[in-house]
PDB file of N, CA and C in Angstrom:
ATOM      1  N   UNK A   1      55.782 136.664  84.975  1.00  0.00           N
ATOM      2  CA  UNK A   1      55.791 136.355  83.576  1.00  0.00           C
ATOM      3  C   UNK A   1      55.850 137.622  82.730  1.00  0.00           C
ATOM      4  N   UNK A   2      55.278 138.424  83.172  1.00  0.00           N
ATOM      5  CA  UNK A   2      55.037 140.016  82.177  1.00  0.00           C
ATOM      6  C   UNK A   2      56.886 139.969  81.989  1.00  0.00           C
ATOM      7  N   UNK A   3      56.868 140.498  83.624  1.00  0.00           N
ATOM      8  CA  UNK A   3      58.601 141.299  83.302  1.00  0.00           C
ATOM      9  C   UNK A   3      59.436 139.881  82.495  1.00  0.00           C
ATOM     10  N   UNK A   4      59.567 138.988  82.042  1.00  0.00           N
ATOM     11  CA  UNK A   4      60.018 138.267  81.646  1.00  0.00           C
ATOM     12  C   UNK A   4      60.100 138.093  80.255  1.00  0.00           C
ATOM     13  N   UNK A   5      58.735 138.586  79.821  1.00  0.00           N
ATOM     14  CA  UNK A   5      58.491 138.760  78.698  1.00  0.00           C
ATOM     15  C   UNK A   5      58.308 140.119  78.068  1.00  0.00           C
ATOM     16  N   UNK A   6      58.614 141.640  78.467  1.00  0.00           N
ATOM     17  CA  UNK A   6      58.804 142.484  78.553  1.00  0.00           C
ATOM     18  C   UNK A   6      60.200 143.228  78.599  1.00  0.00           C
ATOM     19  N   UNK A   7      60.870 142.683  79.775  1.00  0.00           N
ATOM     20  CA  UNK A   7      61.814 142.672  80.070  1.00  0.00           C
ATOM     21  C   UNK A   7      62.402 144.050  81.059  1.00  0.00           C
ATOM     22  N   UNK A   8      60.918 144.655  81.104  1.00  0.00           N
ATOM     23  CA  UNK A   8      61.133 145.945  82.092  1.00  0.00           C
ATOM     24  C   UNK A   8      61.111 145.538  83.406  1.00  0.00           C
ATOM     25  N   UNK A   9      61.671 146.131  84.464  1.00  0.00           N
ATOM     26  CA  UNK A   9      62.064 146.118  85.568  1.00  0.00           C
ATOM     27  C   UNK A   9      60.960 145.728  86.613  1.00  0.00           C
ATOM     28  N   UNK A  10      59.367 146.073  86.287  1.00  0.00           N
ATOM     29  CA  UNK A  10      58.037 146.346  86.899  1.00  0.00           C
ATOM     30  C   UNK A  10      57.115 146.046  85.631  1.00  0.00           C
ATOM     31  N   UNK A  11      56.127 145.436  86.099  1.00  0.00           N
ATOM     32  CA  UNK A  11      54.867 144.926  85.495  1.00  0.00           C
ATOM     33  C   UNK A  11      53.927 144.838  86.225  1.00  0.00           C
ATOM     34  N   UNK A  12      52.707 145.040  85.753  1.00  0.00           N
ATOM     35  CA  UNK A  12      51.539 144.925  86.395  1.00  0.00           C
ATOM     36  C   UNK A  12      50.362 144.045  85.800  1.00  0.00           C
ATOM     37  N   UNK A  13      50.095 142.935  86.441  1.00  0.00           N
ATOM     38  CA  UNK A  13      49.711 141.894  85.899  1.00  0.00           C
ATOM     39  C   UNK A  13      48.075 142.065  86.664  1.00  0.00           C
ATOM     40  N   UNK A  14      47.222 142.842  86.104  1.00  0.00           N
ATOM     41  CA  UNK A  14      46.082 142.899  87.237  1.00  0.00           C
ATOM     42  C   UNK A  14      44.758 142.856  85.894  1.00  0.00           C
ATOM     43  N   UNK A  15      44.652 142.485  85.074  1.00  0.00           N
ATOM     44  CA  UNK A  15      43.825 142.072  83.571  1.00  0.00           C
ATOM     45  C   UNK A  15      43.476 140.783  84.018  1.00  0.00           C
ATOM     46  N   UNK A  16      42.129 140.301  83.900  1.00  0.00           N
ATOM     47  CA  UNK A  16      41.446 139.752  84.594  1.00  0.00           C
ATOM     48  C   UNK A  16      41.693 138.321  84.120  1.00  0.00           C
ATOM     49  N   UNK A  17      42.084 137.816  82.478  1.00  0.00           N
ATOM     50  CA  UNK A  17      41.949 136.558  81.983  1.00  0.00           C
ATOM     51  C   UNK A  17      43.444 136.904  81.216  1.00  0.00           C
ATOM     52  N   UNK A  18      44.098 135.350  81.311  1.00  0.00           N
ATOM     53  CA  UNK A  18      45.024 134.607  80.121  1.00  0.00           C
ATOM     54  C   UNK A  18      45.012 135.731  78.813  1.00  0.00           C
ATOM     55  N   UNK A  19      43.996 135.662  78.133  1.00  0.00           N
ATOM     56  CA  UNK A  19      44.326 136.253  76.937  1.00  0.00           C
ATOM     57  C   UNK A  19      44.461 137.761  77.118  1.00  0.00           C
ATOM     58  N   UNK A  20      43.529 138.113  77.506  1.00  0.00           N
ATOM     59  CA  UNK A  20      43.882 139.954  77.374  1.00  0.00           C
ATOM     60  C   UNK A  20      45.368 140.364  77.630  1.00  0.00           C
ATOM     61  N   UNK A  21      45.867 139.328  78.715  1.00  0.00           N
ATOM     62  CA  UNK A  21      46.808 139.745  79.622  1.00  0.00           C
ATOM     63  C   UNK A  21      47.693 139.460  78.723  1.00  0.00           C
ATOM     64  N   UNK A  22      47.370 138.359  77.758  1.00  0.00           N
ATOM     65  CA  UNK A  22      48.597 138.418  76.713  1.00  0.00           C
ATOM     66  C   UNK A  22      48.809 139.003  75.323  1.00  0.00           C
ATOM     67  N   UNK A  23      48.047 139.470  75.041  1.00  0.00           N
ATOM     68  CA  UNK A  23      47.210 140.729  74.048  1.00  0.00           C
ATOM     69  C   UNK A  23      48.210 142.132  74.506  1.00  0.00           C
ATOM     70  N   UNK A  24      47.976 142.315  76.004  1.00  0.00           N
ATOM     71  CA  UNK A  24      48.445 143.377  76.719  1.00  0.00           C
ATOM     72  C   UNK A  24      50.126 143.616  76.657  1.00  0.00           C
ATOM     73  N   UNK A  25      50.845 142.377  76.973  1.00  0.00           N
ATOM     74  CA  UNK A  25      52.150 142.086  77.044  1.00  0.00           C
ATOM     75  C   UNK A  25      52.250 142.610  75.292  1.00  0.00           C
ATOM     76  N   UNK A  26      51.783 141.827  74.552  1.00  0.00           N
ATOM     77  CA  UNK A  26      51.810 142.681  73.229  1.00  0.00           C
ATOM     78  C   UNK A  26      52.060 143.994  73.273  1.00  0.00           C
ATOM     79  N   UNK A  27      51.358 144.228  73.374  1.00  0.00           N
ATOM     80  CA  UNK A  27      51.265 146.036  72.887  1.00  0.00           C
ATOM     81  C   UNK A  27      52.011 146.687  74.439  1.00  0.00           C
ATOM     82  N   UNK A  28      52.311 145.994  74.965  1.00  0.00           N
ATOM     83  CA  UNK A  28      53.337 146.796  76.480  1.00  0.00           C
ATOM     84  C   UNK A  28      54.779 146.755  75.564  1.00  0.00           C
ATOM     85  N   UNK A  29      55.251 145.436  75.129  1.00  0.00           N
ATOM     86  CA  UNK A  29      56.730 145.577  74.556  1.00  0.00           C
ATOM     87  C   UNK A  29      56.471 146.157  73.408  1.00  0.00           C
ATOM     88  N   UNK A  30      55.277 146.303  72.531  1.00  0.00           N
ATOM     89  CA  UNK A  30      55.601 147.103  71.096  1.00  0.00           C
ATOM     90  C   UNK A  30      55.942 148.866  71.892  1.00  0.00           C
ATOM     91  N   UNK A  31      55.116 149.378  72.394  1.00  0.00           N
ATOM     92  CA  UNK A  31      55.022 150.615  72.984  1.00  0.00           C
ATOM     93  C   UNK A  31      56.464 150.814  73.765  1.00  0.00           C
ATOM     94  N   UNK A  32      57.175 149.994  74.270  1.00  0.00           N
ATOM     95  CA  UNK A  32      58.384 150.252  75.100  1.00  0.00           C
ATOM     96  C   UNK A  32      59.722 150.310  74.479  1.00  0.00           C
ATOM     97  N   UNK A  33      59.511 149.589  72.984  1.00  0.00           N
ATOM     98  CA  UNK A  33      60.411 150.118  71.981  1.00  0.00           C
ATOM     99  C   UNK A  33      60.095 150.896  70.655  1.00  0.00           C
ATOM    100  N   UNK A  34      59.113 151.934  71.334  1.00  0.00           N
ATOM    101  CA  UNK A  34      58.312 153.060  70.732  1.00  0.00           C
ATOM    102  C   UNK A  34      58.214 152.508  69.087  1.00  0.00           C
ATOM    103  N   UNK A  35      57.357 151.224  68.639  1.00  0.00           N
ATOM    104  CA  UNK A  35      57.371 151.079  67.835  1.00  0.00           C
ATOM    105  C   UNK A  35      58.135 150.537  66.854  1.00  0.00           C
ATOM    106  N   UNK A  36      59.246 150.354  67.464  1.00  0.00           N
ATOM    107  CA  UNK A  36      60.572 150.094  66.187  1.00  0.00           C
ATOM    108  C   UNK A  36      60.541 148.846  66.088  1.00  0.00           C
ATOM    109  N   UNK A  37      59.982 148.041  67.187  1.00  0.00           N
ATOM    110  CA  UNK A  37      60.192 146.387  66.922  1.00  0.00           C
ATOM    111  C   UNK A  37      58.414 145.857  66.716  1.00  0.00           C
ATOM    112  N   UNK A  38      58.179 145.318  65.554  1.00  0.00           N
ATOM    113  CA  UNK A  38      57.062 144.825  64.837  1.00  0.00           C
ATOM    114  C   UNK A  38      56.643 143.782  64.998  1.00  0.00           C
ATOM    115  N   UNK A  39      57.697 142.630  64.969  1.00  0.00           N
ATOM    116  CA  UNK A  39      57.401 141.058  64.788  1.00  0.00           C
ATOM    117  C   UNK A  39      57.807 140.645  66.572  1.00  0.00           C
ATOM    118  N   UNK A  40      56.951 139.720  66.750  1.00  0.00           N
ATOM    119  CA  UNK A  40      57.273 139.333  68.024  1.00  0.00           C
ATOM    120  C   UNK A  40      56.594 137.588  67.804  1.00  0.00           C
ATOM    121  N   UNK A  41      57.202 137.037  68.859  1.00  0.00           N
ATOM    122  CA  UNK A  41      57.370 135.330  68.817  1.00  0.00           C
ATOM    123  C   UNK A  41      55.918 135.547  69.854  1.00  0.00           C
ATOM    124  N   UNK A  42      55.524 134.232  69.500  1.00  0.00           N
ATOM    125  CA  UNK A  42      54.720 133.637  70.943  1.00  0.00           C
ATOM    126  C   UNK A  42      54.385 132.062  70.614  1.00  0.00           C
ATOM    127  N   UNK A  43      54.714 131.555  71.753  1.00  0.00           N
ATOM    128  CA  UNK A  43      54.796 129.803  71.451  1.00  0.00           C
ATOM    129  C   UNK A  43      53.303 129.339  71.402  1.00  0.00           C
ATOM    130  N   UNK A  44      53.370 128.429  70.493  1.00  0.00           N
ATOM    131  CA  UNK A  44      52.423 127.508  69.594  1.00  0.00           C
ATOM    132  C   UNK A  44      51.621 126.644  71.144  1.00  0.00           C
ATOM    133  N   UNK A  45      52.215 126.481  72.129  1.00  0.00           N
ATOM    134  CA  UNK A  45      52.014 125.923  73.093  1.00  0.00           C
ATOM    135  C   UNK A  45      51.155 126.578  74.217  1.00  0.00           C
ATOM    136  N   UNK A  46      50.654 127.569  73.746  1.00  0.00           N
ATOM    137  CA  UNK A  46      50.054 128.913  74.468  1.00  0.00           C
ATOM    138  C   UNK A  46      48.133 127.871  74.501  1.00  0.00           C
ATOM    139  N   UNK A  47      47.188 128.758  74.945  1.00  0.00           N
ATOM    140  CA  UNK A  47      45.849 127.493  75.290  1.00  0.00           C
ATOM    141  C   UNK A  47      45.591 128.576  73.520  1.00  0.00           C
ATOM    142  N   UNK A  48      44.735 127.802  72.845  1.00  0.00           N
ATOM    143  CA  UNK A  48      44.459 128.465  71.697  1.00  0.00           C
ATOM    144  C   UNK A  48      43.273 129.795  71.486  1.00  0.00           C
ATOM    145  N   UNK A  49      42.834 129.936  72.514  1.00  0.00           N
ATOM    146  CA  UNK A  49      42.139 131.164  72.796  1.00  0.00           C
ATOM    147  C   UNK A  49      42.751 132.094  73.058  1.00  0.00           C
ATOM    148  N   UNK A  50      43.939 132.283  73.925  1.00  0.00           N
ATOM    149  CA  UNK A  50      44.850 133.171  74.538  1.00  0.00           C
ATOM    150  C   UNK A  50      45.731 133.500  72.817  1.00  0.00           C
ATOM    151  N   UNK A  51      46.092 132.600  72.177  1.00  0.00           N
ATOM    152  CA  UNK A  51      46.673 132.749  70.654  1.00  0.00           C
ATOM    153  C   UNK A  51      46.030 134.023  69.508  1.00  0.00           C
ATOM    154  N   UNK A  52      44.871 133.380  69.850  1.00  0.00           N
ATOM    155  CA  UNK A  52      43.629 134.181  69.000  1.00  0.00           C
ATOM    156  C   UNK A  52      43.639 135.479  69.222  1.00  0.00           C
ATOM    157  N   UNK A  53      43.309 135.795  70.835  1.00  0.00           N
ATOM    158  CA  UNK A  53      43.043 136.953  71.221  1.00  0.00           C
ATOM    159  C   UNK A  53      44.330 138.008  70.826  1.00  0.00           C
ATOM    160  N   UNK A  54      45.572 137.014  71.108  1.00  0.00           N
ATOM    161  CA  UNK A  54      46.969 138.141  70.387  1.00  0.00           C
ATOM    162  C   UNK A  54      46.954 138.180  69.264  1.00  0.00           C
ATOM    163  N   UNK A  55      46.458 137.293  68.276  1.00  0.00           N
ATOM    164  CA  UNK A  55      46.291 137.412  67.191  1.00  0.00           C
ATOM    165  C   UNK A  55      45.922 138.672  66.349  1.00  0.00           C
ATOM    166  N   UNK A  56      44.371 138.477  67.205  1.00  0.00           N
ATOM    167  CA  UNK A  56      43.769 139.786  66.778  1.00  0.00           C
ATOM    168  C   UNK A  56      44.053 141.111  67.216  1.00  0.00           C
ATOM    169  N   UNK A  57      44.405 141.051  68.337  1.00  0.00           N
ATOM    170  CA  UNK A  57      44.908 142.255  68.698  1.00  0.00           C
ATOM    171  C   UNK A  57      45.820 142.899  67.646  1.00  0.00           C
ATOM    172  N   UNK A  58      46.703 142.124  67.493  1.00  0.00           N
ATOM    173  CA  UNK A  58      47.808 142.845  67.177  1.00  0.00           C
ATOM    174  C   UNK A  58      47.810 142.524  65.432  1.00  0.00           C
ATOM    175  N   UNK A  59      46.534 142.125  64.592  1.00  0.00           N
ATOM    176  CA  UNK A  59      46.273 142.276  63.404  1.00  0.00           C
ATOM    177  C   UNK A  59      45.988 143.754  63.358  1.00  0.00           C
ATOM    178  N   UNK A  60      45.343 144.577  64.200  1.00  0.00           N
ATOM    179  CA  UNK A  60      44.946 145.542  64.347  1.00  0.00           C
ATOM    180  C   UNK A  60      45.588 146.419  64.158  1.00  0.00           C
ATOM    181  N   UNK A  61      47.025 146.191  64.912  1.00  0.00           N
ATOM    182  CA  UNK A  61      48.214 147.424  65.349  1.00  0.00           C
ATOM    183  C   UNK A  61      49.177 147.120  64.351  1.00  0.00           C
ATOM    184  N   UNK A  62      48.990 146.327  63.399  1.00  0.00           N
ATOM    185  CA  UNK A  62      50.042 145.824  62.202  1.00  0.00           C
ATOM    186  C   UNK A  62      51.348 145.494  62.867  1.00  0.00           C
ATOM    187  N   UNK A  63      51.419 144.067  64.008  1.00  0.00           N
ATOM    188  CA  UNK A  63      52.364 143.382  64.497  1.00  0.00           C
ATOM    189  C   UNK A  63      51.906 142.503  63.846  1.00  0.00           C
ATOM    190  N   UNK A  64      53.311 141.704  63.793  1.00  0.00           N
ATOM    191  CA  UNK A  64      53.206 140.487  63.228  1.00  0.00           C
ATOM    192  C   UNK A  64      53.487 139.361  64.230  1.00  0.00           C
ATOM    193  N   UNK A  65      53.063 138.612  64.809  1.00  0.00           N
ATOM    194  CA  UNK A  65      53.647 137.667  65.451  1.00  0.00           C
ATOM    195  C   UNK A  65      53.859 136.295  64.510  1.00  0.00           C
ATOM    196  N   UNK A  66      54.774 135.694  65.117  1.00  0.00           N
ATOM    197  CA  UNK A  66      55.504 134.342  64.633  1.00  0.00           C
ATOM    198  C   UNK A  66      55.183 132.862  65.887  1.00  0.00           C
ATOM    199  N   UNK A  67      54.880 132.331  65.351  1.00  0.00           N
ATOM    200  CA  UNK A  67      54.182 131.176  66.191  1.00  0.00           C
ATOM    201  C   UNK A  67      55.127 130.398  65.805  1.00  0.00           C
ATOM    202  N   UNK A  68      55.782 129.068  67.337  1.00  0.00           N
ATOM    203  CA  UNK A  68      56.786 128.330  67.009  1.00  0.00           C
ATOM    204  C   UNK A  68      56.751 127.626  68.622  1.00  0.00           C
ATOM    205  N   UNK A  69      57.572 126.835  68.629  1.00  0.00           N
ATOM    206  CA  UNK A  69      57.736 125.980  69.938  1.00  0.00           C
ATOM    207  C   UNK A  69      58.931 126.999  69.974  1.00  0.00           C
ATOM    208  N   UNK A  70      58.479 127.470  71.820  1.00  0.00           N
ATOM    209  CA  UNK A  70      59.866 128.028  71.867  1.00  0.00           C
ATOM    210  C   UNK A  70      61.280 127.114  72.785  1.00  0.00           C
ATOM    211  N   UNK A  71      61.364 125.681  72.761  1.00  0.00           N
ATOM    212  CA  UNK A  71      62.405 125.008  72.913  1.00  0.00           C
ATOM    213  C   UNK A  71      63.104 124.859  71.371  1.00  0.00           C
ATOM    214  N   UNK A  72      62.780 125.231  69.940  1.00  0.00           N
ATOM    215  CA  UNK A  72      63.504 123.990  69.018  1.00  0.00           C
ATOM    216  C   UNK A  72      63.264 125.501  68.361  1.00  0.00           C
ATOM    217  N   UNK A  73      62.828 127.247  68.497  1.00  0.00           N
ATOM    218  CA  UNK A  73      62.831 127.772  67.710  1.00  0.00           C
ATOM    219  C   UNK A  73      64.188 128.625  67.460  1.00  0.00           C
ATOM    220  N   UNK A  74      65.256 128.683  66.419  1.00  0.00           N
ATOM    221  CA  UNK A  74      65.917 129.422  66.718  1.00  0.00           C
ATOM    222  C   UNK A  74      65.774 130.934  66.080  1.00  0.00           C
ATOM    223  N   UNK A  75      65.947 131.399  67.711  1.00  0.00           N
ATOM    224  CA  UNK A  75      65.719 133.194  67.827  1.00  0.00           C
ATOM    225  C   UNK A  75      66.796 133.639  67.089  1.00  0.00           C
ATOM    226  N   UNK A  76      68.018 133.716  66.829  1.00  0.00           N
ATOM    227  CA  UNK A  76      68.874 133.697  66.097  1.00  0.00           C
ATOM    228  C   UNK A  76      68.513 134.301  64.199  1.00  0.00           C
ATOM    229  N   UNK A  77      68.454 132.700  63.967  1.00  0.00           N
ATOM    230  CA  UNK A  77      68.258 132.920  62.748  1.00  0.00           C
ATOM    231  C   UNK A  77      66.446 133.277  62.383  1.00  0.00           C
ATOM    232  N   UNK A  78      65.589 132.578  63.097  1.00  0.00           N
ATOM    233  CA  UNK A  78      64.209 133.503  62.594  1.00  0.00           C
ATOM    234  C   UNK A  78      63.712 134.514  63.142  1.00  0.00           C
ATOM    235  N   UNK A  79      64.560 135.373  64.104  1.00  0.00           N
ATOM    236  CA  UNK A  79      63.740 136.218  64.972  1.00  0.00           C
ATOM    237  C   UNK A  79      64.047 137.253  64.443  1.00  0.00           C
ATOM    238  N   UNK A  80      64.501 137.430  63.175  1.00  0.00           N
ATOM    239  CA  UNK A  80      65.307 138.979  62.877  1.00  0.00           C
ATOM    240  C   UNK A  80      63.672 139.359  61.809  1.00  0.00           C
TER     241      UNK A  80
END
């Protein structure tokens, strides 16, 4: 799931719970496009603790994430 959502070649998925690990994926793809990309998606369908925890994380690091079903969201027109 990391490299999938990352999109780097290698991931290391060894963070003990759901949320950190997705907190982590956060700040792995902000850091891998040294910053230049801000807003990032994460589906509405996620458990709502794991939501939170990216939430906050990344209130912190001034990302913005966008919450949406990702079958009906189009990346296209809202992902810019």
């Amino acid at each position: 799931m990391l490299i999938e959502l990352t999109g780097l070649d290698v991931a290391n998925a060894s963070l003990l719970d759901e949320a950190s690990a997705g907190a982590e994926c956060i700040l792995l793809a902000h850091n891998s496009h040294r910053g230049k990309r801000s807003k990032f998606f994460i589906s509405k369908n996620l458990f709502p603790v794991t939501r939170e925890v990216m939430k906050s994380r990344a209130k912190f690091l001034n990302i913005e994430l966008v919450e949406g079903d990702e079958h009906t969201f189009d990346f296209e027109k809202d992902g810019k």
